[in-house]
PDB file of N, CA and C in Angstrom:
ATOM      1  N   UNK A   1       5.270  12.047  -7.199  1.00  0.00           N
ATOM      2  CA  UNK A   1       5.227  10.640  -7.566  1.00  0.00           C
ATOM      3  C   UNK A   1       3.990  10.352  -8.411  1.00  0.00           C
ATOM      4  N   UNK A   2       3.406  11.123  -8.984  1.00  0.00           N
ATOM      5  CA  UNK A   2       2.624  11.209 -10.045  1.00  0.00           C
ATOM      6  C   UNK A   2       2.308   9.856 -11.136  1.00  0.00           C
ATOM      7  N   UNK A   3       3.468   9.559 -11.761  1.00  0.00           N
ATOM      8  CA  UNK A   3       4.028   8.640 -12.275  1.00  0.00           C
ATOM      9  C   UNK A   3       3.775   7.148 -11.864  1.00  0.00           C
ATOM     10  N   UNK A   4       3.018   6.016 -11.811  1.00  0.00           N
ATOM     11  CA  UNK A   4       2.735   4.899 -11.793  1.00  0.00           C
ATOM     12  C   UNK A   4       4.300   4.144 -12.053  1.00  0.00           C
ATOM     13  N   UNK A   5       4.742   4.741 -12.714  1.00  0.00           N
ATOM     14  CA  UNK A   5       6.637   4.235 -13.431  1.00  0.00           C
ATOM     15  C   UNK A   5       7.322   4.209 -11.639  1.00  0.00           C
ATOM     16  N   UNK A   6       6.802   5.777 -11.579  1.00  0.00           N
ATOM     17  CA  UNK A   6       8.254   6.022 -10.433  1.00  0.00           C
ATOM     18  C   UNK A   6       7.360   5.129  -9.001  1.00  0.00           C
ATOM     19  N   UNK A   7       5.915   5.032  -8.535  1.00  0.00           N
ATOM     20  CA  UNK A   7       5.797   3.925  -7.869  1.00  0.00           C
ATOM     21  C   UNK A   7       6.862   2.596  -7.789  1.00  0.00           C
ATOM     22  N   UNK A   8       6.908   1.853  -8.906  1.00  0.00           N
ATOM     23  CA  UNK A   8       7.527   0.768  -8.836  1.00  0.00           C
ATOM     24  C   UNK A   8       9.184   1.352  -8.781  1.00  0.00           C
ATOM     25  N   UNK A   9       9.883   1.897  -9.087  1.00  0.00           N
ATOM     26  CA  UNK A   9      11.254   2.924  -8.884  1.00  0.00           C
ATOM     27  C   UNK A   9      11.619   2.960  -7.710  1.00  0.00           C
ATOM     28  N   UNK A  10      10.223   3.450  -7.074  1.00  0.00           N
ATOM     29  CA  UNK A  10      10.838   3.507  -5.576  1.00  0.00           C
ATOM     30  C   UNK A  10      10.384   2.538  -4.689  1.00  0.00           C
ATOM     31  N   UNK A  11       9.568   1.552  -5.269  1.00  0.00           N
ATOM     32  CA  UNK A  11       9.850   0.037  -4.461  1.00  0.00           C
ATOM     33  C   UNK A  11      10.838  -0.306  -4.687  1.00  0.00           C
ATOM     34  N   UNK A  12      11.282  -0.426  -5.331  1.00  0.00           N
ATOM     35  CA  UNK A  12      12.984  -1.050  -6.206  1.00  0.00           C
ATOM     36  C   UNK A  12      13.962  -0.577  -5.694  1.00  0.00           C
ATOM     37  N   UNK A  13      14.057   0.831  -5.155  1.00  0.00           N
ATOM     38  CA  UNK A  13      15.035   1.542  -4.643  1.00  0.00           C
ATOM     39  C   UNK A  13      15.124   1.077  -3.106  1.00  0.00           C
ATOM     40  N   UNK A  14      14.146   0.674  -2.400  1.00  0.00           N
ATOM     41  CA  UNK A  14      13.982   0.984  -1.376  1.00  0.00           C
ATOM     42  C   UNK A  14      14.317  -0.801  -0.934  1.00  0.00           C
ATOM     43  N   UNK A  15      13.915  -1.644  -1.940  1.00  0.00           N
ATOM     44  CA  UNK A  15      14.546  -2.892  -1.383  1.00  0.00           C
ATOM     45  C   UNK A  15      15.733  -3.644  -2.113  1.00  0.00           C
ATOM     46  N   UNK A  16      16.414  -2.431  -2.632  1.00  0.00           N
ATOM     47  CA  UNK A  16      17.858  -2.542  -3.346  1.00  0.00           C
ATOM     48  C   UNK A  16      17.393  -3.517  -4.452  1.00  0.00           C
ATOM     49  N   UNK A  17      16.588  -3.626  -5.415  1.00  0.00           N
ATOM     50  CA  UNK A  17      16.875  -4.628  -6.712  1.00  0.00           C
ATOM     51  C   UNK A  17      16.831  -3.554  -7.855  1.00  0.00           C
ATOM     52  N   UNK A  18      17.906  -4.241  -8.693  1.00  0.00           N
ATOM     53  CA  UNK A  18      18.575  -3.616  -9.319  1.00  0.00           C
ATOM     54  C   UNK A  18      18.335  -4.339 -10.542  1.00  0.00           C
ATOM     55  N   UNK A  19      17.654  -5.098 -11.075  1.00  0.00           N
ATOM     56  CA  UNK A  19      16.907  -6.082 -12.104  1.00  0.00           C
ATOM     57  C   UNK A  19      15.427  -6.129 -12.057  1.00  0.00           C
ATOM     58  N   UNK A  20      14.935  -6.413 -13.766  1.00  0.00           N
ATOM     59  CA  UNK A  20      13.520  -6.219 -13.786  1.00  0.00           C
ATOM     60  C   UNK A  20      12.894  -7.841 -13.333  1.00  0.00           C
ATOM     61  N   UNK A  21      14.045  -8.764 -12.632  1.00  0.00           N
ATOM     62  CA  UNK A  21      13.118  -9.804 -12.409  1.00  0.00           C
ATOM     63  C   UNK A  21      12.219  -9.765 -11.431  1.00  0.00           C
ATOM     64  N   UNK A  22      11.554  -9.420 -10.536  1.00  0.00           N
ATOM     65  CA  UNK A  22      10.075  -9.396  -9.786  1.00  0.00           C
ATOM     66  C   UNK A  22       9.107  -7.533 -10.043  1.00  0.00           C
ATOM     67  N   UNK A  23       9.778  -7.356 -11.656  1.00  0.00           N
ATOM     68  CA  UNK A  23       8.422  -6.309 -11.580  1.00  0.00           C
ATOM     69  C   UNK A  23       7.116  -7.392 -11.505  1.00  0.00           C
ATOM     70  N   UNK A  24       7.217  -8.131 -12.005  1.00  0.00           N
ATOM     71  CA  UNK A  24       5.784  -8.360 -12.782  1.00  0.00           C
ATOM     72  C   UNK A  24       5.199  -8.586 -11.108  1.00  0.00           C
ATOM     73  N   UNK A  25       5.591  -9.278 -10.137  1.00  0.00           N
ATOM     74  CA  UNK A  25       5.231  -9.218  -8.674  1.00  0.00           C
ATOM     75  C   UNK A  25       4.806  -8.229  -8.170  1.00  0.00           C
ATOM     76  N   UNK A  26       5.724  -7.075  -7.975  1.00  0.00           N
ATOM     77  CA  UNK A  26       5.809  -6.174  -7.987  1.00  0.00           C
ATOM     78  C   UNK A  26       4.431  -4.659  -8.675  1.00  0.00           C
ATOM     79  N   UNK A  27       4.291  -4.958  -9.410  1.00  0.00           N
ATOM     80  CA  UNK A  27       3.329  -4.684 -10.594  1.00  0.00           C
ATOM     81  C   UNK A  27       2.115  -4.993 -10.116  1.00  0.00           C
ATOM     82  N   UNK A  28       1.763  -6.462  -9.847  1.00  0.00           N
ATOM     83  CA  UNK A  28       0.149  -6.803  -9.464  1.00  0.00           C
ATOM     84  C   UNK A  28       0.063  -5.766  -7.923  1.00  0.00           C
ATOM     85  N   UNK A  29       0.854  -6.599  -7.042  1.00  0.00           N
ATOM     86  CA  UNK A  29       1.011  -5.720  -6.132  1.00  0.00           C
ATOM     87  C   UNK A  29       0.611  -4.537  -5.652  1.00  0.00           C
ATOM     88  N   UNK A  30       1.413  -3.381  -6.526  1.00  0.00           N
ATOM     89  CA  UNK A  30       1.058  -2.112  -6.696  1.00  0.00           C
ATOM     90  C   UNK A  30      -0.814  -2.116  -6.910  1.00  0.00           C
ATOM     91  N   UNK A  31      -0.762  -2.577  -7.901  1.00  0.00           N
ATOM     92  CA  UNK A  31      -2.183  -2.713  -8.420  1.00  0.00           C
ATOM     93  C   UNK A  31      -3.512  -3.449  -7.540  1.00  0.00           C
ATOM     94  N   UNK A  32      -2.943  -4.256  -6.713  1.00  0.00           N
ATOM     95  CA  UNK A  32      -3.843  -4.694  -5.407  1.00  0.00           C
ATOM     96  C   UNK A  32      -3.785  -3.475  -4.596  1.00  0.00           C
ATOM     97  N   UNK A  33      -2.739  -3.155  -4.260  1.00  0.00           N
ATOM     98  CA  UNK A  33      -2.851  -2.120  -3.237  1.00  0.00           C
ATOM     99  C   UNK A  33      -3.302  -0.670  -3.297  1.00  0.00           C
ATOM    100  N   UNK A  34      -3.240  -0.092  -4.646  1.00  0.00           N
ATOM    101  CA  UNK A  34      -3.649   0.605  -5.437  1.00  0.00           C
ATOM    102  C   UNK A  34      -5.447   0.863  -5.479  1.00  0.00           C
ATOM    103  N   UNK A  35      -5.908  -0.400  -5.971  1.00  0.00           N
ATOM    104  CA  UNK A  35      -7.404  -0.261  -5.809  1.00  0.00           C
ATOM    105  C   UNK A  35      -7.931  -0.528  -4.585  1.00  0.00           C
ATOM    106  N   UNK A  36      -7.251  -1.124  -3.765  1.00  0.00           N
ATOM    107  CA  UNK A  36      -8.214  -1.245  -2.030  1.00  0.00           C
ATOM    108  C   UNK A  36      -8.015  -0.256  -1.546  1.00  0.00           C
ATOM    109  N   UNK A  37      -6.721   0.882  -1.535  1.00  0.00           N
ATOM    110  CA  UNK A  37      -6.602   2.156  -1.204  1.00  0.00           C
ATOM    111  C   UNK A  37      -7.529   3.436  -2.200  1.00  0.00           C
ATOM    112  N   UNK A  38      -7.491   3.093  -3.254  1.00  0.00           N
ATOM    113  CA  UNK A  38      -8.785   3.699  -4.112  1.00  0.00           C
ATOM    114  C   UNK A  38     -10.448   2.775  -3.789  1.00  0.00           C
ATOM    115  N   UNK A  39     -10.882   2.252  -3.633  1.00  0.00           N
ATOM    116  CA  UNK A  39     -11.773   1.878  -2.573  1.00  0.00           C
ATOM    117  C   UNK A  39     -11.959   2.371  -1.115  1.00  0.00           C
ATOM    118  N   UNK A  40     -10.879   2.231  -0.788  1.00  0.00           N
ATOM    119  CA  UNK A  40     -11.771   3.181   0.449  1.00  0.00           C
ATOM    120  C   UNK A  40     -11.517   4.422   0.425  1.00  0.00           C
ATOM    121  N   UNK A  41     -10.985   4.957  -0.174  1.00  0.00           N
ATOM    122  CA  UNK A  41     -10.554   6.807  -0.154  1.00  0.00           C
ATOM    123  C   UNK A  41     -12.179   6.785  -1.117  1.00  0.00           C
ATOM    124  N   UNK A  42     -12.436   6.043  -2.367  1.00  0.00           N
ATOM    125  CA  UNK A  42     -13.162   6.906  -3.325  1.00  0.00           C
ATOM    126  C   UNK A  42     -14.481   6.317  -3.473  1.00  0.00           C
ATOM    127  N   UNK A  43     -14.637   5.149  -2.859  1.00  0.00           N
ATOM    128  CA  UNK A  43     -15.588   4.581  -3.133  1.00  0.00           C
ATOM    129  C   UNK A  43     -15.913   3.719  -4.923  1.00  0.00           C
ATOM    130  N   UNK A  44     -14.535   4.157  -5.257  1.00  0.00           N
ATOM    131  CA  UNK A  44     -14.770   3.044  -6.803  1.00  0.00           C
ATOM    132  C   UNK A  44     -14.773   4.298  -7.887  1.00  0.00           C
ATOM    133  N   UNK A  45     -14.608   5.893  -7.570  1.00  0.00           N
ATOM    134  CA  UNK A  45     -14.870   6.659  -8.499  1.00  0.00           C
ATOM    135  C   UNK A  45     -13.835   7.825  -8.660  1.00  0.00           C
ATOM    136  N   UNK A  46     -12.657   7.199  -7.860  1.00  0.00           N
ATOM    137  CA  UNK A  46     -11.265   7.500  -8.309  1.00  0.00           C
ATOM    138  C   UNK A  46     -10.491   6.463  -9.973  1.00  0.00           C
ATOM    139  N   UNK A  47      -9.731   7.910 -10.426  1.00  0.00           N
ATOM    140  CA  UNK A  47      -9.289   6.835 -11.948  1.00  0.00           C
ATOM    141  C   UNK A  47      -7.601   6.376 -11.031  1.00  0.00           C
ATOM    142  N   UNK A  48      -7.260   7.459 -10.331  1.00  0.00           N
ATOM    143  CA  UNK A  48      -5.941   6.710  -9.802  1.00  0.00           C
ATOM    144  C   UNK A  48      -6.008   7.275  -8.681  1.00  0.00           C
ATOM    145  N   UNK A  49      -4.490   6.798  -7.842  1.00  0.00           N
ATOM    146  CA  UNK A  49      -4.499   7.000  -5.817  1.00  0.00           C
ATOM    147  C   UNK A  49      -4.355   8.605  -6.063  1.00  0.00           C
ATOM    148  N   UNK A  50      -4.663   9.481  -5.210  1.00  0.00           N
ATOM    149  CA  UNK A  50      -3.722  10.788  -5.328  1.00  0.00           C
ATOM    150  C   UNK A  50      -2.068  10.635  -5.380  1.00  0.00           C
ATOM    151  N   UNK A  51      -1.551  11.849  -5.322  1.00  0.00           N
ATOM    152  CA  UNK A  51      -0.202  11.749  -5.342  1.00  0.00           C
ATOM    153  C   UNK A  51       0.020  12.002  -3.935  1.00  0.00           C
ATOM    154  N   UNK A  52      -0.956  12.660  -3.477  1.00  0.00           N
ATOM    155  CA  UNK A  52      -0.307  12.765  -1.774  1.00  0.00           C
ATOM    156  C   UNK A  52      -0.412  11.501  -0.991  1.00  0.00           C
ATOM    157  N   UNK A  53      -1.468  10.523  -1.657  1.00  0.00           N
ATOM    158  CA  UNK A  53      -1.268   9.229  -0.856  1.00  0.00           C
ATOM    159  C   UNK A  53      -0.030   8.188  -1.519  1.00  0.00           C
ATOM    160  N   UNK A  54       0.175   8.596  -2.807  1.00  0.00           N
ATOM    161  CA  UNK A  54       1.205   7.284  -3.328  1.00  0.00           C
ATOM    162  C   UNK A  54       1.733   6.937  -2.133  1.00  0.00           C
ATOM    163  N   UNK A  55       2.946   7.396  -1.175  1.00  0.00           N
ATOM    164  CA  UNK A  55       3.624   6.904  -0.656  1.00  0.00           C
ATOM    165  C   UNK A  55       2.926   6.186   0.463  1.00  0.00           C
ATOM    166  N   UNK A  56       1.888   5.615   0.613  1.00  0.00           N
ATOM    167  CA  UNK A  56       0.681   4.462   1.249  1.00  0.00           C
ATOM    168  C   UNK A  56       1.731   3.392   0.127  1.00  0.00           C
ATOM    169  N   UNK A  57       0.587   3.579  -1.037  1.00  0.00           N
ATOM    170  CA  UNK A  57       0.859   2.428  -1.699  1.00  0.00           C
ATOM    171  C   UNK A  57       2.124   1.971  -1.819  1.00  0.00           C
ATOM    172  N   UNK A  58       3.646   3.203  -2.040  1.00  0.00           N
ATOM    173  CA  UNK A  58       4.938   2.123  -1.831  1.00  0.00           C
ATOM    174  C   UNK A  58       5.014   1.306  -0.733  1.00  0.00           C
ATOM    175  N   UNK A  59       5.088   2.271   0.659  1.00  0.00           N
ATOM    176  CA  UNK A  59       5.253   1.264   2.057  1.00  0.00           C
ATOM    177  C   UNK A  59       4.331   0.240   2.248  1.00  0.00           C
ATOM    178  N   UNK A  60       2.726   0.401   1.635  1.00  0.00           N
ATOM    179  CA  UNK A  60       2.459  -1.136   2.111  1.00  0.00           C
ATOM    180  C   UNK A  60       2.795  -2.106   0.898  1.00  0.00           C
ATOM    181  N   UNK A  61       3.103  -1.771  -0.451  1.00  0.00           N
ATOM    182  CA  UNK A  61       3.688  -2.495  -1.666  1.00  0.00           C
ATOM    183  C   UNK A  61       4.829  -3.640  -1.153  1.00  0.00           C
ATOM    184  N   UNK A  62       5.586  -2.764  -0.165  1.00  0.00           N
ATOM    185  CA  UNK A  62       7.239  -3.297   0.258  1.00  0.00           C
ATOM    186  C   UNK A  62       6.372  -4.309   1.131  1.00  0.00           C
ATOM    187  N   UNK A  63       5.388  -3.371   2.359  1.00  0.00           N
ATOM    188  CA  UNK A  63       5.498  -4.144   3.434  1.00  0.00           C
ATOM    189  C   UNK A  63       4.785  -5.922   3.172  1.00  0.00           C
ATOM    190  N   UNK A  64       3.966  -5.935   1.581  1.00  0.00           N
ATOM    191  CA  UNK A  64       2.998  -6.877   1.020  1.00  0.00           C
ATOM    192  C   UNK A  64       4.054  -7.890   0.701  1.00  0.00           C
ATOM    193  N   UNK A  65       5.392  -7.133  -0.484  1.00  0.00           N
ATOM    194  CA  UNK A  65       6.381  -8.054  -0.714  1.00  0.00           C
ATOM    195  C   UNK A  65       7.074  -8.449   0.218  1.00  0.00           C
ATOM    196  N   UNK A  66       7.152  -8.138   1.111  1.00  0.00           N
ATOM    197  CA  UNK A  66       8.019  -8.794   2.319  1.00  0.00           C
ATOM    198  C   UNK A  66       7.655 -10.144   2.929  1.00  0.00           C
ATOM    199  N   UNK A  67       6.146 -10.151   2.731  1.00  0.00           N
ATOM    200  CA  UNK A  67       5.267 -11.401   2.896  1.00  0.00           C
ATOM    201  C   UNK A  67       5.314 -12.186   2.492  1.00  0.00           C
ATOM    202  N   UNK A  68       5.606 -12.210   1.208  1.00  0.00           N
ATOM    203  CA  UNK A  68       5.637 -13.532   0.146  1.00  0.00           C
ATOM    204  C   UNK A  68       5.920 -14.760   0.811  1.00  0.00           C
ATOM    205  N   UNK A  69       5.428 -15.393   0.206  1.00  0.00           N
ATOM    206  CA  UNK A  69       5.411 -16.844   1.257  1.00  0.00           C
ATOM    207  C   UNK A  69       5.058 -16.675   2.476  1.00  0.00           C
ATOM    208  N   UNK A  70       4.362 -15.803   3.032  1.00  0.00           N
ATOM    209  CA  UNK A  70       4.660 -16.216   4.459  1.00  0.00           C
ATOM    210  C   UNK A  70       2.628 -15.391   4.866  1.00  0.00           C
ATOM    211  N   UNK A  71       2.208 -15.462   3.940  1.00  0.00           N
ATOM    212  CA  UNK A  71       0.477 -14.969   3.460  1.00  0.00           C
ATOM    213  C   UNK A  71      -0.100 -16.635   4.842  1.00  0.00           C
ATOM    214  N   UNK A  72      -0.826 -14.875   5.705  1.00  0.00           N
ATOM    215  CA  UNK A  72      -1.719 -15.904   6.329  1.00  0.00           C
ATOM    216  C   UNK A  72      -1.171 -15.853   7.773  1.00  0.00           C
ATOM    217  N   UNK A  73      -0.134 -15.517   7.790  1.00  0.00           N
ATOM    218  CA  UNK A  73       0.840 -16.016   8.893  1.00  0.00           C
ATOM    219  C   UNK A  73       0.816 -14.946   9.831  1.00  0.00           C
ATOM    220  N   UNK A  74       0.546 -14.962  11.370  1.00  0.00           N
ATOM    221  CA  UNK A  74       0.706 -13.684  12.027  1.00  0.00           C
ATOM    222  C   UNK A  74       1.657 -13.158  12.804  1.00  0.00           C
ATOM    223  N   UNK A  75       2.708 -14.281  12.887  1.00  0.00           N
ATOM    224  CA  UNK A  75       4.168 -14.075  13.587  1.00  0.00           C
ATOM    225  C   UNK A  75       4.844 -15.361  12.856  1.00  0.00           C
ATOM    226  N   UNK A  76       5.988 -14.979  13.418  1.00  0.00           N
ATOM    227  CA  UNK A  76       6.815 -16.351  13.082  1.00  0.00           C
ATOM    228  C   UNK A  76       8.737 -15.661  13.680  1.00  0.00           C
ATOM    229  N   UNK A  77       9.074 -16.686  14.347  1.00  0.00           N
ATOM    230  CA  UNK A  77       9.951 -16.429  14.657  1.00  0.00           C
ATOM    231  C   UNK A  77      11.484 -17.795  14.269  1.00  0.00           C
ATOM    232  N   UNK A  78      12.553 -17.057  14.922  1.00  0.00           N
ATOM    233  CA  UNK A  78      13.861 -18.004  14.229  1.00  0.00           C
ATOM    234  C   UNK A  78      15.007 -17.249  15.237  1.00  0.00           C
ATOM    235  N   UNK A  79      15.218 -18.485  15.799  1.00  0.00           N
ATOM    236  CA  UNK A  79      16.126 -17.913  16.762  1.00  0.00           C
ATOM    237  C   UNK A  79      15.742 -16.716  18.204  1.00  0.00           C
ATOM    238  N   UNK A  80      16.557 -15.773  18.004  1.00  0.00           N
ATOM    239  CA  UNK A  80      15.797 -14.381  18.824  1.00  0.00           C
ATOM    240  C   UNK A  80      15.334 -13.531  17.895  1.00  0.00           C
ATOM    241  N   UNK A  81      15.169 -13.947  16.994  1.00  0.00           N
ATOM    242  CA  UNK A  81      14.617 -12.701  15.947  1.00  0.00           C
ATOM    243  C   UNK A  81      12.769 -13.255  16.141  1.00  0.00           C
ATOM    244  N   UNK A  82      12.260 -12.527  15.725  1.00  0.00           N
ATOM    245  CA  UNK A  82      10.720 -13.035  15.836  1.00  0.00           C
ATOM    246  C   UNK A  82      10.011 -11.584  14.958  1.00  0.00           C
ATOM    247  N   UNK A  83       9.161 -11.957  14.180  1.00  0.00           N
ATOM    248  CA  UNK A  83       8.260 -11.143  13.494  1.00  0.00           C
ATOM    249  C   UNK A  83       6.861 -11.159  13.610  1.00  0.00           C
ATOM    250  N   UNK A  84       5.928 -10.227  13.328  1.00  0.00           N
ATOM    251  CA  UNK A  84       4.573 -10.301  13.865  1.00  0.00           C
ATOM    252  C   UNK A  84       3.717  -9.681  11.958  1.00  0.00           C
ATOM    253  N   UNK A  85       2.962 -10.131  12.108  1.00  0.00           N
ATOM    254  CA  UNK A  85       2.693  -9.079  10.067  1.00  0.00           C
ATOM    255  C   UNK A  85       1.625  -8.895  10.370  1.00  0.00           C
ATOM    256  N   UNK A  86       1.204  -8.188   9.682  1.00  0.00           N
ATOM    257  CA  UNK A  86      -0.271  -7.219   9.842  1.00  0.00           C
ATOM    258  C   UNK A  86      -1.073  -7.749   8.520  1.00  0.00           C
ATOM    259  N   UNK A  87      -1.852  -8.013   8.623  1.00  0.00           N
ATOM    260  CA  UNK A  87      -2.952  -8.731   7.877  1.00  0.00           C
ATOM    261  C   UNK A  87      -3.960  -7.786   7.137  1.00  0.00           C
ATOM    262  N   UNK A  88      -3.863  -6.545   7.420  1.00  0.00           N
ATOM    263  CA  UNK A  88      -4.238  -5.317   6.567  1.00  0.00           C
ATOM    264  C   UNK A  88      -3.210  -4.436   6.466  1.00  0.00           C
ATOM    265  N   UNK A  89      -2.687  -4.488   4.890  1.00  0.00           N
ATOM    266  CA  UNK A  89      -1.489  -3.606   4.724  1.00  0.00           C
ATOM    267  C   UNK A  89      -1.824  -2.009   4.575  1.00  0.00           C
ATOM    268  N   UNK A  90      -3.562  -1.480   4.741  1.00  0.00           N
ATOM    269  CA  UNK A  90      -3.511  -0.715   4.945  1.00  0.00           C
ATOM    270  C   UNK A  90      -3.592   0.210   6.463  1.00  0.00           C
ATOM    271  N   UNK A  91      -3.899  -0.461   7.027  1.00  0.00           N
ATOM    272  CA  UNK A  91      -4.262  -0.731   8.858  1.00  0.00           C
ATOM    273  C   UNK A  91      -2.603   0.473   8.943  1.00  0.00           C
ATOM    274  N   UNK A  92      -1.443   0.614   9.004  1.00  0.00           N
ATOM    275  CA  UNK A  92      -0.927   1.200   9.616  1.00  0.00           C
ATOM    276  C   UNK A  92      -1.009   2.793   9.067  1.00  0.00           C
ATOM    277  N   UNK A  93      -2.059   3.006   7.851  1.00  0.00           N
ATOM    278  CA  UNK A  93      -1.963   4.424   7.228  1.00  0.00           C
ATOM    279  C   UNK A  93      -3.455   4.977   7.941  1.00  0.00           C
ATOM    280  N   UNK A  94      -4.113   3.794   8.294  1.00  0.00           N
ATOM    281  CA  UNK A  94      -5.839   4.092   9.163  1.00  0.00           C
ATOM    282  C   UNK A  94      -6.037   6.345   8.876  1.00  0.00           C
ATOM    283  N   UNK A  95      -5.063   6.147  10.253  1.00  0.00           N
ATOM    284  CA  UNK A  95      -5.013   7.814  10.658  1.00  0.00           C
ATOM    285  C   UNK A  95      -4.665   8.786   9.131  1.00  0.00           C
ATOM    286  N   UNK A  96      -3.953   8.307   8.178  1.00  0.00           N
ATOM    287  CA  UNK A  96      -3.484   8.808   6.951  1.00  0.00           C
ATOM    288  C   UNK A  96      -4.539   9.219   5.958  1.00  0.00           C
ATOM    289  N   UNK A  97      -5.386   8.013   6.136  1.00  0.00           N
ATOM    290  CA  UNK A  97      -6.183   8.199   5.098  1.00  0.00           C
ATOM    291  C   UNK A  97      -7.530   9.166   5.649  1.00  0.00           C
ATOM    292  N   UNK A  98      -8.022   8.305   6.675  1.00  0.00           N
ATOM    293  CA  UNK A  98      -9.010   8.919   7.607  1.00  0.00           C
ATOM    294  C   UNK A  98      -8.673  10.448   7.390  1.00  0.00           C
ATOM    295  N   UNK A  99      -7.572  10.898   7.479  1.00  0.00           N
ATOM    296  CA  UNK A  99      -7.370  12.613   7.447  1.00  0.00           C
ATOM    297  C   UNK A  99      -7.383  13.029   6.298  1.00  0.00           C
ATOM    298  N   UNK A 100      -6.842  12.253   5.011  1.00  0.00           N
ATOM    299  CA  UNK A 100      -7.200  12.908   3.894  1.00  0.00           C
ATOM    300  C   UNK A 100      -8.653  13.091   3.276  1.00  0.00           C
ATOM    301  N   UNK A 101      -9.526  11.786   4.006  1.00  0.00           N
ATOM    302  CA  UNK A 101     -10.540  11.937   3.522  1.00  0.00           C
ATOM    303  C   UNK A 101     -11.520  13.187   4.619  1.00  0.00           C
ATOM    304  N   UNK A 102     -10.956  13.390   5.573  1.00  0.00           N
ATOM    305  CA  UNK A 102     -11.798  14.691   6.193  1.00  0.00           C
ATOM    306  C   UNK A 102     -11.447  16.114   5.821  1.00  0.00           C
ATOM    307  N   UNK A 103      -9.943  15.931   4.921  1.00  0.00           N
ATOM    308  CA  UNK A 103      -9.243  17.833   4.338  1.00  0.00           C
ATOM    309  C   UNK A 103     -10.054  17.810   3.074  1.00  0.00           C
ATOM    310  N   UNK A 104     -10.269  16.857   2.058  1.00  0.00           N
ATOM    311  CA  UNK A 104     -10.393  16.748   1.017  1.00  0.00           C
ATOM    312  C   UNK A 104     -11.809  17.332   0.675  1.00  0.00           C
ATOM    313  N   UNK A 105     -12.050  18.129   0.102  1.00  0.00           N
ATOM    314  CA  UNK A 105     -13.326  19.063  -0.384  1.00  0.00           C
ATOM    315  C   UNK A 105     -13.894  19.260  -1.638  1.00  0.00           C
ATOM    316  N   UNK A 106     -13.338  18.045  -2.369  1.00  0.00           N
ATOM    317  CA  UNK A 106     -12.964  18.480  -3.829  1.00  0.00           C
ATOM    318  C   UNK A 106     -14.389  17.572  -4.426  1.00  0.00           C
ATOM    319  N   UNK A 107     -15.192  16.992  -3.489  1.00  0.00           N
ATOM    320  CA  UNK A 107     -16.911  16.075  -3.610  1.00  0.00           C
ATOM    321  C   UNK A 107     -16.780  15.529  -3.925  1.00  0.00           C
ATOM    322  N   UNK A 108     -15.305  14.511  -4.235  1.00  0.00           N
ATOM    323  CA  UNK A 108     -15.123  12.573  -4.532  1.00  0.00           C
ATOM    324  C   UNK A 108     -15.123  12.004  -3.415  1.00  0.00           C
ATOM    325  N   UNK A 109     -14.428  12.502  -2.187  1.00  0.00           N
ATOM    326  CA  UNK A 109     -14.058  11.804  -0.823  1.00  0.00           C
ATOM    327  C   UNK A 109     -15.066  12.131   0.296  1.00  0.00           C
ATOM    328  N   UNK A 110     -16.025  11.262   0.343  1.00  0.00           N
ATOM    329  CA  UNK A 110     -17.142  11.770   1.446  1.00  0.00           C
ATOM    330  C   UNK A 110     -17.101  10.874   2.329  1.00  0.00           C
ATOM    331  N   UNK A 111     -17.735  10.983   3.497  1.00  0.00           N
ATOM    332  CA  UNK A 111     -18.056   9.819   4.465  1.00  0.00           C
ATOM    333  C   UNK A 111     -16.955   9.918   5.872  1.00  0.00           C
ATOM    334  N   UNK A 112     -16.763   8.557   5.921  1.00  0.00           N
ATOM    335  CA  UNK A 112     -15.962   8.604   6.930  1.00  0.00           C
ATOM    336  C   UNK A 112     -14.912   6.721   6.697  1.00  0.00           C
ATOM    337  N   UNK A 113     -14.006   7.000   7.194  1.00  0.00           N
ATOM    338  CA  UNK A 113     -13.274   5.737   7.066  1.00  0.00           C
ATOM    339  C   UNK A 113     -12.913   5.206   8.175  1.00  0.00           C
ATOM    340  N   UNK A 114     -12.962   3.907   8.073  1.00  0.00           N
ATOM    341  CA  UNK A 114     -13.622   3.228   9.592  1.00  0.00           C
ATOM    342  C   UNK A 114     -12.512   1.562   8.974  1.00  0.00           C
ATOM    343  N   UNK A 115     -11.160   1.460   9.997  1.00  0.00           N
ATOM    344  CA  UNK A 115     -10.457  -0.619   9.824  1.00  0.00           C
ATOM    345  C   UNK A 115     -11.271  -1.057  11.184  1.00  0.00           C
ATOM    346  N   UNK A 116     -11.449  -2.194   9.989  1.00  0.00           N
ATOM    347  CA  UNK A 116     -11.645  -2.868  10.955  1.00  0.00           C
ATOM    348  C   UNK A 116     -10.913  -4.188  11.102  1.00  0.00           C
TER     349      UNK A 116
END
């Protein structure tokens, strides 16, 4: 997934749209999620995510668009259905990243990564 193209491809795939009307959503998106995940993996001195993390940035991309309208909010329910959202879309990769940044040897990824 190399490709910045196939990022948005497989947001698209994955929440069935089949039209370019919410790249441009879509797009910032990527690009929010993109640099706070290059922030804490690199400290600001990554040019892009790795390819072994892209698939961070699709699932929390989806899990960000799923939010829309609903920013801020920590549950909300309707009927018996009820939802809860996570307020750091990177918070469920914590363990993901934390491990790439302890294999990684390559002297961009140092330190330690710590959600809070």
């Amino acid at each position: 997934m190399a490709d910045p193209g196939q990022v948005l491809t497989s947001i698209k795939s994955l929440l069935s749209l089949k039209d370019n009307s919410q790249d441009d959503v879509l797009n910032t998106i990527i690009d929010l999620i993109s640099a706070r995940l290059k922030s804490k993996i690199g400290k600001g001195v990554l040019d892009d995510v790795p390819d072994e993390l892209k698939y961070i940035v699709v699932e929390a991309s989806i899990s960000r668009f799923n939010r829309i309208n609903d920013e801020g909010k920590k549950s909300a329910s309707e009927s018996e259905v009820s939802a809860t959202y996570e307020t750091d879309d990177l918070a469920p990769f914590a363990d993901d990243i934390a491990d790439w940044i302890a294999n990684k040897n390559d002297g961009y990824a140092t330190g330690k990564f710590v959600m809070y």
